[in-house]
PDB file of N, CA and C in Angstrom:
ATOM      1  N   UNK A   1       0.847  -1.163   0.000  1.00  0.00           N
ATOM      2  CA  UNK A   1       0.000   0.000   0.000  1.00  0.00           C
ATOM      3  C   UNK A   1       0.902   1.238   0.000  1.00  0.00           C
ATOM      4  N   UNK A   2       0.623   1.871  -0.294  1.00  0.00           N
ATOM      5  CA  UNK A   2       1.346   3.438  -0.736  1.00  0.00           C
ATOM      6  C   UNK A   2       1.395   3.991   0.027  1.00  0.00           C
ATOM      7  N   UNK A   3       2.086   5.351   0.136  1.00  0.00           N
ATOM      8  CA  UNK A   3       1.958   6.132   1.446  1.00  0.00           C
ATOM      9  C   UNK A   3       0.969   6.918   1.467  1.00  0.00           C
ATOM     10  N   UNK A   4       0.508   7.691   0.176  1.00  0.00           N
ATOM     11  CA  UNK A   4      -0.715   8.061   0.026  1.00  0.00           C
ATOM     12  C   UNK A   4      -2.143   7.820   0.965  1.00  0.00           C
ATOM     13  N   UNK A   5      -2.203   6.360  -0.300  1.00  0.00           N
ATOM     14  CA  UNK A   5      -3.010   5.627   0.435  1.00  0.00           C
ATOM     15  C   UNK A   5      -2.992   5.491   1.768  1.00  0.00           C
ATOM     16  N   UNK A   6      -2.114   5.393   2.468  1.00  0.00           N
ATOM     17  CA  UNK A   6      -2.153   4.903   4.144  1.00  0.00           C
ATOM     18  C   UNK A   6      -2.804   6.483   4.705  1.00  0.00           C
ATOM     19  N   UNK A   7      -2.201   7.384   4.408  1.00  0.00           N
ATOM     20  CA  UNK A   7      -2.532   8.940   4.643  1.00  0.00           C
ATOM     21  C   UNK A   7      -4.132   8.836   4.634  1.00  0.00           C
ATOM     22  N   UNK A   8      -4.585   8.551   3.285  1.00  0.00           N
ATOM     23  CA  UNK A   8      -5.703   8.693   3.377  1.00  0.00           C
ATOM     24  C   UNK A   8      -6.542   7.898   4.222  1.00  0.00           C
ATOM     25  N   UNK A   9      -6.539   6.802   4.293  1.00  0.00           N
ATOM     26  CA  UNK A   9      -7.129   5.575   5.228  1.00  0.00           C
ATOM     27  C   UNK A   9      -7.173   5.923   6.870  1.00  0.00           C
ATOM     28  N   UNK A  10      -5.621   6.701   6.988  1.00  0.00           N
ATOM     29  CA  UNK A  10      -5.832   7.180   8.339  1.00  0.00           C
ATOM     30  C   UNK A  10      -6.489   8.304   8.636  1.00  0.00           C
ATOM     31  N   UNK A  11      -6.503   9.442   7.532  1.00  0.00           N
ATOM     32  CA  UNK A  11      -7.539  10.477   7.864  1.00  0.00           C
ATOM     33  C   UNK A  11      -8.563   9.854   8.159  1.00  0.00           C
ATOM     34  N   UNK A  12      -9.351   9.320   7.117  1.00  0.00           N
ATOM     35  CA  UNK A  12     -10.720   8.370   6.920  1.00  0.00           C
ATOM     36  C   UNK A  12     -10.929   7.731   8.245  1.00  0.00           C
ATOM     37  N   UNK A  13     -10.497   7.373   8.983  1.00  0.00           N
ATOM     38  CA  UNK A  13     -10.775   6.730  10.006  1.00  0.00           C
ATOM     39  C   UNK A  13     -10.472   7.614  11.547  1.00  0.00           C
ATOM     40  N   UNK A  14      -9.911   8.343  10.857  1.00  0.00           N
ATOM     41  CA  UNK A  14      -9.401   9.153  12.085  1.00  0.00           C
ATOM     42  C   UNK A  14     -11.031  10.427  12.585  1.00  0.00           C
ATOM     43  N   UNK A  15     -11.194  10.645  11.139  1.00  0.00           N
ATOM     44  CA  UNK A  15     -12.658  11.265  11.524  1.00  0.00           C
ATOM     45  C   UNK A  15     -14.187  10.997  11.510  1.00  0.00           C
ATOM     46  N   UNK A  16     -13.696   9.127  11.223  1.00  0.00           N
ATOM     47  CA  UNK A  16     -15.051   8.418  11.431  1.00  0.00           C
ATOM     48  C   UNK A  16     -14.773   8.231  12.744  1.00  0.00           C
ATOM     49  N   UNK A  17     -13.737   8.184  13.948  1.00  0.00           N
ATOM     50  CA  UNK A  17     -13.429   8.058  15.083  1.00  0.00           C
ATOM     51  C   UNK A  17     -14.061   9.352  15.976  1.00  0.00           C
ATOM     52  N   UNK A  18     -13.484  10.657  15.325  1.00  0.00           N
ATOM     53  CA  UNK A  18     -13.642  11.507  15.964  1.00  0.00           C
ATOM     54  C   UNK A  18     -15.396  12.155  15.928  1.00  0.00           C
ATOM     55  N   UNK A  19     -15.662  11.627  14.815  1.00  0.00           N
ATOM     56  CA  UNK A  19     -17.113  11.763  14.527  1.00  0.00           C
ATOM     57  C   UNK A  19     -18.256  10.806  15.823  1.00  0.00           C
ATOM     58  N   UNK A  20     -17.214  10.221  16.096  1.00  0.00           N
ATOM     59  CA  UNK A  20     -18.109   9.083  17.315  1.00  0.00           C
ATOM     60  C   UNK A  20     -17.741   9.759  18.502  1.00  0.00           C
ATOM     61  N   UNK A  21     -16.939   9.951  18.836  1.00  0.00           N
ATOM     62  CA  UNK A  21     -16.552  11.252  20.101  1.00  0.00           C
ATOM     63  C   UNK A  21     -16.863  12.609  20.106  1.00  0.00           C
ATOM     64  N   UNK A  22     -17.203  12.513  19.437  1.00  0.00           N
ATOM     65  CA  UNK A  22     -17.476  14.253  19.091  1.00  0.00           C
ATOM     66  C   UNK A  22     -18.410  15.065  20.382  1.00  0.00           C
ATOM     67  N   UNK A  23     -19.417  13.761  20.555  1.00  0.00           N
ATOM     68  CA  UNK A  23     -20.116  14.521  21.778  1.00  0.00           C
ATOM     69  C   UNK A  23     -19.506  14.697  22.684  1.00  0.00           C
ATOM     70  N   UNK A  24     -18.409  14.049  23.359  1.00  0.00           N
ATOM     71  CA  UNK A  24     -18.162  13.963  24.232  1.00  0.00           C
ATOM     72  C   UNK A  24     -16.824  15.158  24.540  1.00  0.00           C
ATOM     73  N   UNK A  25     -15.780  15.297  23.023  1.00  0.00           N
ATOM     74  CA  UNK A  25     -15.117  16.268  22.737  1.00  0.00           C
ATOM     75  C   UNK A  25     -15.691  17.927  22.924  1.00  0.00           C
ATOM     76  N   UNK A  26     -17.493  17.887  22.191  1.00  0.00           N
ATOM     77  CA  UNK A  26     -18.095  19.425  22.268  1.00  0.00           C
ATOM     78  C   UNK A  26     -17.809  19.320  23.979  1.00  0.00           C
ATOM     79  N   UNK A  27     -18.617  18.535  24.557  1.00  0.00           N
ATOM     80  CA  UNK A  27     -18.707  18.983  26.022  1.00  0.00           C
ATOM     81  C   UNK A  27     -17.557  19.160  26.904  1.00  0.00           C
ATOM     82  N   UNK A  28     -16.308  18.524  26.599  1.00  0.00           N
ATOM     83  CA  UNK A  28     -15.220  19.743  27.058  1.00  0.00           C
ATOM     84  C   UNK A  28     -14.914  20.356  26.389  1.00  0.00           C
ATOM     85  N   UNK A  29     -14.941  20.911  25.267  1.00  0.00           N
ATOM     86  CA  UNK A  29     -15.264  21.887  24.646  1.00  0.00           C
ATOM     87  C   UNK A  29     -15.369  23.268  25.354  1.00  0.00           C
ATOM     88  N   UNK A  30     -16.834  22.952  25.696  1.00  0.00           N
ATOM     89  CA  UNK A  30     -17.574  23.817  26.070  1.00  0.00           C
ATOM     90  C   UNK A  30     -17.414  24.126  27.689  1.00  0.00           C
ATOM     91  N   UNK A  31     -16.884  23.412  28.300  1.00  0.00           N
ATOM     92  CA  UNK A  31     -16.334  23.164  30.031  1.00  0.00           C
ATOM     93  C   UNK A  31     -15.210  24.581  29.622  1.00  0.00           C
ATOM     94  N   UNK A  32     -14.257  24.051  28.972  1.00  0.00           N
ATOM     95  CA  UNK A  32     -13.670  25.025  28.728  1.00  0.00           C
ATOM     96  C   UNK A  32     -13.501  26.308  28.812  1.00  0.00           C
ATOM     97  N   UNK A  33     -14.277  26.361  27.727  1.00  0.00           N
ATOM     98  CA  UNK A  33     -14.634  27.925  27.058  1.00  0.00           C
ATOM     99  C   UNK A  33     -15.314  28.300  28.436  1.00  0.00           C
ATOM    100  N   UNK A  34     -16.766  27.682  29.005  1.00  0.00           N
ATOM    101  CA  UNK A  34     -17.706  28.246  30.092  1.00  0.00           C
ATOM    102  C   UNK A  34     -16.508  28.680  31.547  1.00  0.00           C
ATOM    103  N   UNK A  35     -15.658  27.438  32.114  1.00  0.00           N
ATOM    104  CA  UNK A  35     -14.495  27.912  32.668  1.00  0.00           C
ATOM    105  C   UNK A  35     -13.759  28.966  32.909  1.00  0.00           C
ATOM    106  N   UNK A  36     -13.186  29.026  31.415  1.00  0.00           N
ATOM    107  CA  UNK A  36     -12.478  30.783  31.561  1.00  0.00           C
ATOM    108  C   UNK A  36     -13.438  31.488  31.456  1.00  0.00           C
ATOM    109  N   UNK A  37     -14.307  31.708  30.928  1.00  0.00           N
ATOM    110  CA  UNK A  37     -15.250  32.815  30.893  1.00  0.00           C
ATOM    111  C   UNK A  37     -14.952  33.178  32.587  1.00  0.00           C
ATOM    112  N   UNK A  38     -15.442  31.885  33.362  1.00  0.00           N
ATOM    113  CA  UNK A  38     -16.032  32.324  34.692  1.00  0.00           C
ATOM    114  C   UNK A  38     -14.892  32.916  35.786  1.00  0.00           C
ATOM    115  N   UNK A  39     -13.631  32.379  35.470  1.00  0.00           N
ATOM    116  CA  UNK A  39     -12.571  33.095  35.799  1.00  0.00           C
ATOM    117  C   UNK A  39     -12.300  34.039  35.188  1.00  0.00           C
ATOM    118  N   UNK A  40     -12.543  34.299  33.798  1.00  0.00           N
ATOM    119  CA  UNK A  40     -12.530  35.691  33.626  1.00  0.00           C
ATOM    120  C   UNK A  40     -12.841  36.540  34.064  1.00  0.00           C
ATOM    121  N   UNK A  41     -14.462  36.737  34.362  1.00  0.00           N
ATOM    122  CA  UNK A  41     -15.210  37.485  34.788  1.00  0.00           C
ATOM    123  C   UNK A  41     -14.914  37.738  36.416  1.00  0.00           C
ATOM    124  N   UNK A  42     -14.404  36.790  37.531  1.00  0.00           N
ATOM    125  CA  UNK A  42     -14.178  37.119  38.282  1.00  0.00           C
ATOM    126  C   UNK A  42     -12.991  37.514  38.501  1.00  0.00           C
ATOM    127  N   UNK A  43     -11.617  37.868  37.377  1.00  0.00           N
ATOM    128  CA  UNK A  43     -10.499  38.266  37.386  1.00  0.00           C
ATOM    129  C   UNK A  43     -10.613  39.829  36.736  1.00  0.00           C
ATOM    130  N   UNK A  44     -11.888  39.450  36.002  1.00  0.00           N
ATOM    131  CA  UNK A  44     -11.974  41.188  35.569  1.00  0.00           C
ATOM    132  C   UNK A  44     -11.203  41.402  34.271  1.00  0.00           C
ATOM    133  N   UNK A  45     -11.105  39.878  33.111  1.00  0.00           N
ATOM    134  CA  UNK A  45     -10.630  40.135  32.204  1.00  0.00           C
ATOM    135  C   UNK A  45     -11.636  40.008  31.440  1.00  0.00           C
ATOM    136  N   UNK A  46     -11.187  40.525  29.625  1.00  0.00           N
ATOM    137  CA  UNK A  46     -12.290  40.261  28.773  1.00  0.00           C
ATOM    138  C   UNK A  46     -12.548  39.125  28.286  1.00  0.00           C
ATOM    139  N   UNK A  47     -13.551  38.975  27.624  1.00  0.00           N
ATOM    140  CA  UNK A  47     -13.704  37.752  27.265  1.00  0.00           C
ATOM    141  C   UNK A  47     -12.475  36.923  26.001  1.00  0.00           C
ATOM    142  N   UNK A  48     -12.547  38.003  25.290  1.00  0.00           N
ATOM    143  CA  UNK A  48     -10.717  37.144  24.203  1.00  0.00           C
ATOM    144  C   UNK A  48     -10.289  36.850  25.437  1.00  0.00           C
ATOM    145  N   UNK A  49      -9.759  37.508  26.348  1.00  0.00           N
ATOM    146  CA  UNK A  49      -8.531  37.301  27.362  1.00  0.00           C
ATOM    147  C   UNK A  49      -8.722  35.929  27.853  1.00  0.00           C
ATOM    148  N   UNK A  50     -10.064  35.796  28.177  1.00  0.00           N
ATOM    149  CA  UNK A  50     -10.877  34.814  29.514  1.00  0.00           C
ATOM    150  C   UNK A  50      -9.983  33.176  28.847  1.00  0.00           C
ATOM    151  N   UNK A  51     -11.153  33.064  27.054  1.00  0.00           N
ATOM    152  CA  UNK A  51     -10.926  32.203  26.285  1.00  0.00           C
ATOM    153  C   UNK A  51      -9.912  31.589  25.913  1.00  0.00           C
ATOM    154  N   UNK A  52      -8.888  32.664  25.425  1.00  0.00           N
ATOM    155  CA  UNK A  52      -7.512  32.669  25.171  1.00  0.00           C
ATOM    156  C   UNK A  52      -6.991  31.632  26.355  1.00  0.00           C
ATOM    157  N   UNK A  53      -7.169  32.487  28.144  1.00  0.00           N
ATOM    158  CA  UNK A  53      -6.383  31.624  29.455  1.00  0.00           C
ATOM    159  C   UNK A  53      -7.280  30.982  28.887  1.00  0.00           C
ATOM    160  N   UNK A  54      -8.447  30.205  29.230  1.00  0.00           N
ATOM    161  CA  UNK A  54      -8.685  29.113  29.268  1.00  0.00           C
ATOM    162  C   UNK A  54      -8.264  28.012  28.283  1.00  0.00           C
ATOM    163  N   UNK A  55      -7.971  28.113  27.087  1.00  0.00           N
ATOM    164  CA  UNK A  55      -7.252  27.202  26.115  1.00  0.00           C
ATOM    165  C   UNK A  55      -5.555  26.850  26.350  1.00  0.00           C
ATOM    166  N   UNK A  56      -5.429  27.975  26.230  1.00  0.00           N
ATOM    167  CA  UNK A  56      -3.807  27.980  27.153  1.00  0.00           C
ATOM    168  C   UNK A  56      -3.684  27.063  28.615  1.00  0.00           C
ATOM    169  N   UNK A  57      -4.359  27.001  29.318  1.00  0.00           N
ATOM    170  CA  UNK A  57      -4.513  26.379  30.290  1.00  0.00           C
ATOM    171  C   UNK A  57      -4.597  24.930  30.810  1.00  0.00           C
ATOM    172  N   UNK A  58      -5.950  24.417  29.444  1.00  0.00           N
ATOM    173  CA  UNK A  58      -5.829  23.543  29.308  1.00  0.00           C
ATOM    174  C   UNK A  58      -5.520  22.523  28.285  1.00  0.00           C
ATOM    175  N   UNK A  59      -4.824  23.547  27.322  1.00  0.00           N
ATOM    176  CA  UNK A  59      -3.692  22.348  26.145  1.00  0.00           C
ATOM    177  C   UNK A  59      -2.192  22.381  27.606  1.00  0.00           C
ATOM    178  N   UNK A  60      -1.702  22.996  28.118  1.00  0.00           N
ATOM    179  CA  UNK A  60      -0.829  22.519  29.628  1.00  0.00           C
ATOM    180  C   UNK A  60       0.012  23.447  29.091  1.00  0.00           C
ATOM    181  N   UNK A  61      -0.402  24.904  28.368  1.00  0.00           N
ATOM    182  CA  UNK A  61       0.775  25.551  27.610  1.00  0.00           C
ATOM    183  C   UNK A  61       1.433  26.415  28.703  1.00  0.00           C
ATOM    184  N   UNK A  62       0.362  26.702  29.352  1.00  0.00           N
ATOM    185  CA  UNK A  62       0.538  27.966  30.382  1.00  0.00           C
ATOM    186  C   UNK A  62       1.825  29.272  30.255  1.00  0.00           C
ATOM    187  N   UNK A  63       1.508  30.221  29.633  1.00  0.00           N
ATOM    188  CA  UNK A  63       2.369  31.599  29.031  1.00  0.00           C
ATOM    189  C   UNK A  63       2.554  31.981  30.381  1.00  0.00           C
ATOM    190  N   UNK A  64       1.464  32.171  31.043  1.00  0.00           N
ATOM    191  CA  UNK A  64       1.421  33.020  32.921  1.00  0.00           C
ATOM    192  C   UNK A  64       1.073  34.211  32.433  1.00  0.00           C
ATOM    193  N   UNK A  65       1.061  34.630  31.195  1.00  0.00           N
ATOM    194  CA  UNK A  65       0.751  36.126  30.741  1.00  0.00           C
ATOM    195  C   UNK A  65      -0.638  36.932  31.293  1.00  0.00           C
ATOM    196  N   UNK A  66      -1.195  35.612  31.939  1.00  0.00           N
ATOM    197  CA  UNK A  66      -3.097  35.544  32.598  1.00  0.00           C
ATOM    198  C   UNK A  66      -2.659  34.159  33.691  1.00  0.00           C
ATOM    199  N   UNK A  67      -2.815  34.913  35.064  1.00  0.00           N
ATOM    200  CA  UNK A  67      -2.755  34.166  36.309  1.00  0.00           C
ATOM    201  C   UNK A  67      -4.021  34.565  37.437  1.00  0.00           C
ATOM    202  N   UNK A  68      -4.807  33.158  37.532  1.00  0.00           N
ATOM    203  CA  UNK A  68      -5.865  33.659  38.619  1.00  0.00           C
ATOM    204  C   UNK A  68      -5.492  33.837  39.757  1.00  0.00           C
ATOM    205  N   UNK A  69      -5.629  35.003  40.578  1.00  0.00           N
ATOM    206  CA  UNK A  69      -5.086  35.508  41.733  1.00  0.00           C
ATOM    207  C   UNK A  69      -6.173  34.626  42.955  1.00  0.00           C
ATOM    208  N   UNK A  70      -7.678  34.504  42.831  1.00  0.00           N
ATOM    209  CA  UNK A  70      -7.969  33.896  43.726  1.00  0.00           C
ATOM    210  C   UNK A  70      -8.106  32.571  44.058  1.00  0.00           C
ATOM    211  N   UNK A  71      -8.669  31.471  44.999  1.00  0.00           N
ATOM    212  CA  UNK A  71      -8.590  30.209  45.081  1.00  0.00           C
ATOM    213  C   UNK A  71      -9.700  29.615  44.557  1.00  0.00           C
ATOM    214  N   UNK A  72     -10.948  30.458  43.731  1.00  0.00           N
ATOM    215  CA  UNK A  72     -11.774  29.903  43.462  1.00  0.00           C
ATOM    216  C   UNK A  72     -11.328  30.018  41.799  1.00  0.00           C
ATOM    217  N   UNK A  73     -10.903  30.947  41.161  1.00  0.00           N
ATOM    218  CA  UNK A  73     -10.211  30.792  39.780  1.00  0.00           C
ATOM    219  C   UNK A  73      -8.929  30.075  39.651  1.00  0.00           C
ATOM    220  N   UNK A  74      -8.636  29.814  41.014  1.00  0.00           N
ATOM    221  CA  UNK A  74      -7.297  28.739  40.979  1.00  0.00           C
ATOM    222  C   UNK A  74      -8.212  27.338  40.472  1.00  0.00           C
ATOM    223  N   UNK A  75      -8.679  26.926  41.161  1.00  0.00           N
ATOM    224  CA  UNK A  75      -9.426  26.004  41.390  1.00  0.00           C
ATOM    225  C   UNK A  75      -9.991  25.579  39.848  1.00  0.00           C
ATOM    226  N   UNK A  76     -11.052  26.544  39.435  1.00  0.00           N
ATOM    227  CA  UNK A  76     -11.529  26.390  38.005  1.00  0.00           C
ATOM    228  C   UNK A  76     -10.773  26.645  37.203  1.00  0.00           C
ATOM    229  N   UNK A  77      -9.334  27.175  37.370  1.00  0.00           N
ATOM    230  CA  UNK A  77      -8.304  26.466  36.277  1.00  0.00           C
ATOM    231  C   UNK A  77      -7.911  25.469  36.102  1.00  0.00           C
ATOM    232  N   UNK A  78      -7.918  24.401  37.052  1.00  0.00           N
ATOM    233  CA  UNK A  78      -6.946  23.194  37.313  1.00  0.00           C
ATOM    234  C   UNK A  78      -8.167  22.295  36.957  1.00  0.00           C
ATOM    235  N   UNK A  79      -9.395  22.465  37.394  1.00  0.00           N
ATOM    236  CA  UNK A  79     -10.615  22.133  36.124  1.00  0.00           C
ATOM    237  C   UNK A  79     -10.462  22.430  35.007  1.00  0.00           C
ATOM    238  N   UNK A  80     -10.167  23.579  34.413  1.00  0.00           N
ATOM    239  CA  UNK A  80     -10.096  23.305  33.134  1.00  0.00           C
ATOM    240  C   UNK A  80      -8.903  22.582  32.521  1.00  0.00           C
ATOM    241  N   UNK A  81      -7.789  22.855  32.904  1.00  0.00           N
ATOM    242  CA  UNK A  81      -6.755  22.085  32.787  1.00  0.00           C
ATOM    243  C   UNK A  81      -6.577  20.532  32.632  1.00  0.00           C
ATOM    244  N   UNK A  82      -7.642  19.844  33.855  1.00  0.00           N
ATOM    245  CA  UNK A  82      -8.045  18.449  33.456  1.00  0.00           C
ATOM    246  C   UNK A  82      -9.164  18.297  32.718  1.00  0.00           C
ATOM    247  N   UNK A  83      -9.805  19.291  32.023  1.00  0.00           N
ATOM    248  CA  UNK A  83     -10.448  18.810  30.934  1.00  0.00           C
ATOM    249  C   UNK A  83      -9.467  18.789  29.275  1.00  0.00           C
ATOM    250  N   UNK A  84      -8.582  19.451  29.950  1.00  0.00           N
ATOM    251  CA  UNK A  84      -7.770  19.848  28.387  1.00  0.00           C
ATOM    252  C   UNK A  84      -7.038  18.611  28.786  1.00  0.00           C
ATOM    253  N   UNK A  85      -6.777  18.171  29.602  1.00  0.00           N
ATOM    254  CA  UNK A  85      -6.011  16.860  29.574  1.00  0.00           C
ATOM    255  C   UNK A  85      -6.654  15.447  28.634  1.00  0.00           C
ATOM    256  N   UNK A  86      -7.759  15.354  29.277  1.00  0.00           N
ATOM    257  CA  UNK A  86      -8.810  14.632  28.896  1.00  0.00           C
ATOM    258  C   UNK A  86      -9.127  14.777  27.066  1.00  0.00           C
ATOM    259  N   UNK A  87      -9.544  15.969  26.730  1.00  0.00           N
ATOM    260  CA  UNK A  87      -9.754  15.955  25.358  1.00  0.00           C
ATOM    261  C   UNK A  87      -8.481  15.523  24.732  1.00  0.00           C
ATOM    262  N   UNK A  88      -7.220  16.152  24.998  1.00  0.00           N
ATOM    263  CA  UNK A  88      -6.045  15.449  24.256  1.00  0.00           C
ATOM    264  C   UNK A  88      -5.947  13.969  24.257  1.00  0.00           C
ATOM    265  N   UNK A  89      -5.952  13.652  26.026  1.00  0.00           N
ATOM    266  CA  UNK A  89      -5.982  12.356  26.047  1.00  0.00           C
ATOM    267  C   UNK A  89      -6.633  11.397  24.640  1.00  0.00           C
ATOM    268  N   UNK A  90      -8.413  11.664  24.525  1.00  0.00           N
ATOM    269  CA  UNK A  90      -9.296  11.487  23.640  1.00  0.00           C
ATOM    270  C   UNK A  90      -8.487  11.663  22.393  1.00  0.00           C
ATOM    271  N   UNK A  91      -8.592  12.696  21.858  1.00  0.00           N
ATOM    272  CA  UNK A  91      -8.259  12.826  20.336  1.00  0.00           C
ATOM    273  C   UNK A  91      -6.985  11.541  20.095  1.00  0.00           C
ATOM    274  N   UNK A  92      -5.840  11.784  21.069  1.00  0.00           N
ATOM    275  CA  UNK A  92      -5.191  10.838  20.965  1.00  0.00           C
ATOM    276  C   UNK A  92      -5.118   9.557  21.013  1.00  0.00           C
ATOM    277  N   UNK A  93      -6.140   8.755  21.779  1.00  0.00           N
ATOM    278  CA  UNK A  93      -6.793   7.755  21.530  1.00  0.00           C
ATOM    279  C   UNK A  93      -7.595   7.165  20.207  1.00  0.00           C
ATOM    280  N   UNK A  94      -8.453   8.153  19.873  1.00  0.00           N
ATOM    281  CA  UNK A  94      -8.924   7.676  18.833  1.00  0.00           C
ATOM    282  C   UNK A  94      -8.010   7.613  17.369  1.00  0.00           C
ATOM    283  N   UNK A  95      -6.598   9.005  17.325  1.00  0.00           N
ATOM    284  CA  UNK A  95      -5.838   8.480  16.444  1.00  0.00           C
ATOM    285  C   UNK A  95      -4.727   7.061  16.571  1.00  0.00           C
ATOM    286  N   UNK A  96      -4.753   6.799  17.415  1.00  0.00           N
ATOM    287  CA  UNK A  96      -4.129   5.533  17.789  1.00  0.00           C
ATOM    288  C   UNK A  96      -4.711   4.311  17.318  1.00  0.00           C
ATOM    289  N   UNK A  97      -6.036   4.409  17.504  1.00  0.00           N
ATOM    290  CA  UNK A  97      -7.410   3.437  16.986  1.00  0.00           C
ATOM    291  C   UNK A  97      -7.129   3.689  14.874  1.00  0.00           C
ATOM    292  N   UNK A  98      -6.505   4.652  14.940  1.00  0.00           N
ATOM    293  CA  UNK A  98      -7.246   5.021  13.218  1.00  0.00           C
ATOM    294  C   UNK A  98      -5.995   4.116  12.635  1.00  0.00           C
ATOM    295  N   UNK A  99      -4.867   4.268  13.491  1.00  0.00           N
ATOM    296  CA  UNK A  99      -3.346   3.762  12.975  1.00  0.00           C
ATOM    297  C   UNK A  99      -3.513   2.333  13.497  1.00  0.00           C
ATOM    298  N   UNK A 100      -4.391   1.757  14.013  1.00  0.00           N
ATOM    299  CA  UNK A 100      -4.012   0.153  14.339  1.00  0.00           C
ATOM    300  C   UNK A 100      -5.163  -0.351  13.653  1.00  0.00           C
ATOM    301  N   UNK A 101      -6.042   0.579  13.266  1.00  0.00           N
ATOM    302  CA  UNK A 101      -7.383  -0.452  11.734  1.00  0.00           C
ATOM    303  C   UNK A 101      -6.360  -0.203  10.842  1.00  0.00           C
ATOM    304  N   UNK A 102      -6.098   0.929  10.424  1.00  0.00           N
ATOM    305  CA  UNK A 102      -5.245   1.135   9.329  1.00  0.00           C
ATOM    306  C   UNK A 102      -4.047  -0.679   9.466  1.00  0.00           C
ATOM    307  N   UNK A 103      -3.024  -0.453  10.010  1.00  0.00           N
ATOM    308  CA  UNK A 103      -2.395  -1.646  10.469  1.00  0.00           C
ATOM    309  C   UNK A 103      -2.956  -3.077  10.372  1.00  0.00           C
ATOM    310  N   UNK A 104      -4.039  -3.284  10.712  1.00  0.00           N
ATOM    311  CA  UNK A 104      -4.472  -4.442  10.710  1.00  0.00           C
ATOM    312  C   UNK A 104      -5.432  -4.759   9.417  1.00  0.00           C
ATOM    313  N   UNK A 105      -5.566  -3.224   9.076  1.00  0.00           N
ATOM    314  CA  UNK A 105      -6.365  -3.735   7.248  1.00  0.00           C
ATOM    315  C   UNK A 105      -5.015  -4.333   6.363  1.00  0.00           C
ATOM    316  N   UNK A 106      -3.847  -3.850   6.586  1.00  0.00           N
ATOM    317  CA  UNK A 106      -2.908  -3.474   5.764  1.00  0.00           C
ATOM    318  C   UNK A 106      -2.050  -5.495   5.818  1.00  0.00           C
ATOM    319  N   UNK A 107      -2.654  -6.228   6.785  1.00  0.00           N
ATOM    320  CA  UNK A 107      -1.893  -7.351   7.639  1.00  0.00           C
ATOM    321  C   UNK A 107      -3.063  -8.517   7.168  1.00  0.00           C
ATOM    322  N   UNK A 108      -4.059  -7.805   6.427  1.00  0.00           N
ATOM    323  CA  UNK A 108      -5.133  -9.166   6.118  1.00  0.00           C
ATOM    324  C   UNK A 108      -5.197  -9.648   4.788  1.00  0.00           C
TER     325      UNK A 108
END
C-alpha cells in the first residue's frame, strides 16, 4: 500500500473516530470555554482574554501572561486544565485506533 493511500485511510478513520466522540469532545469543549469565561469574569478580564487563558490552560501551555489571583479561579483552572487533559488524552486515543485499523487492514 502506498503512502498516500495509508494517509488517506488514516484520515478516513481518524474522523469516522472523531465523529463518534465528538459529543463527548463538544462537552469539554464547552467546560472550557464556560471555565475561563467564569474566571474571567471574576479576574476582571475580557472575554478574548478569559478564552484565550482558558485554552492555554488547558492544552498545559501555560504563558502566565493571565494568572488567577484567587482560590476559586485557581481552582476552576486546574478544572479546566483536566479537561484539556482529557480531550487530548481522547483525540489521541482515537488516532491511535485510526493507525491500528489502518495496520491491521494493511496485515489481512
Amino acid at each position: 500500500m502506498s503512502s498516500r493511500t495509508m494517509r488517506r485511510k488514516f484520515f478516513a478513520e481518524l474522523l469516522r473516530g472523531l465523529g463518534i466522540v465528538w459529543p463527548i469532545l463538544s462537552i469539554l469543549l464547552v467546560l472550557i470555554v464556560v471555565l475561563g469565561v467564569i474566571v474571567g469574569i471574576r479576574e476582571g478580564w475580557s472575554v478574548h482574554d478569559s478564552i484565550y487563558f482558558a485554552f492555554v490552560t488547558a492544552l498545559t501551555i501555560g504563558y502566565g501572561d493571565f494568572a488567577p489571583t484567587t482560590f476559586l479561579t485557581r481552582v476552576l483552572a486546574i478544572f479546566a486544565g483536566g479537561c484539556g487533559v482529557l480531550m487530548t488524552a481522547l483525540v489521541a486515543a482515537v488516532a491511535v485506533r485510526a493507525l491500528t485499523n489502518i495496520h491491521e487492514g494493511q496485515s489481512e
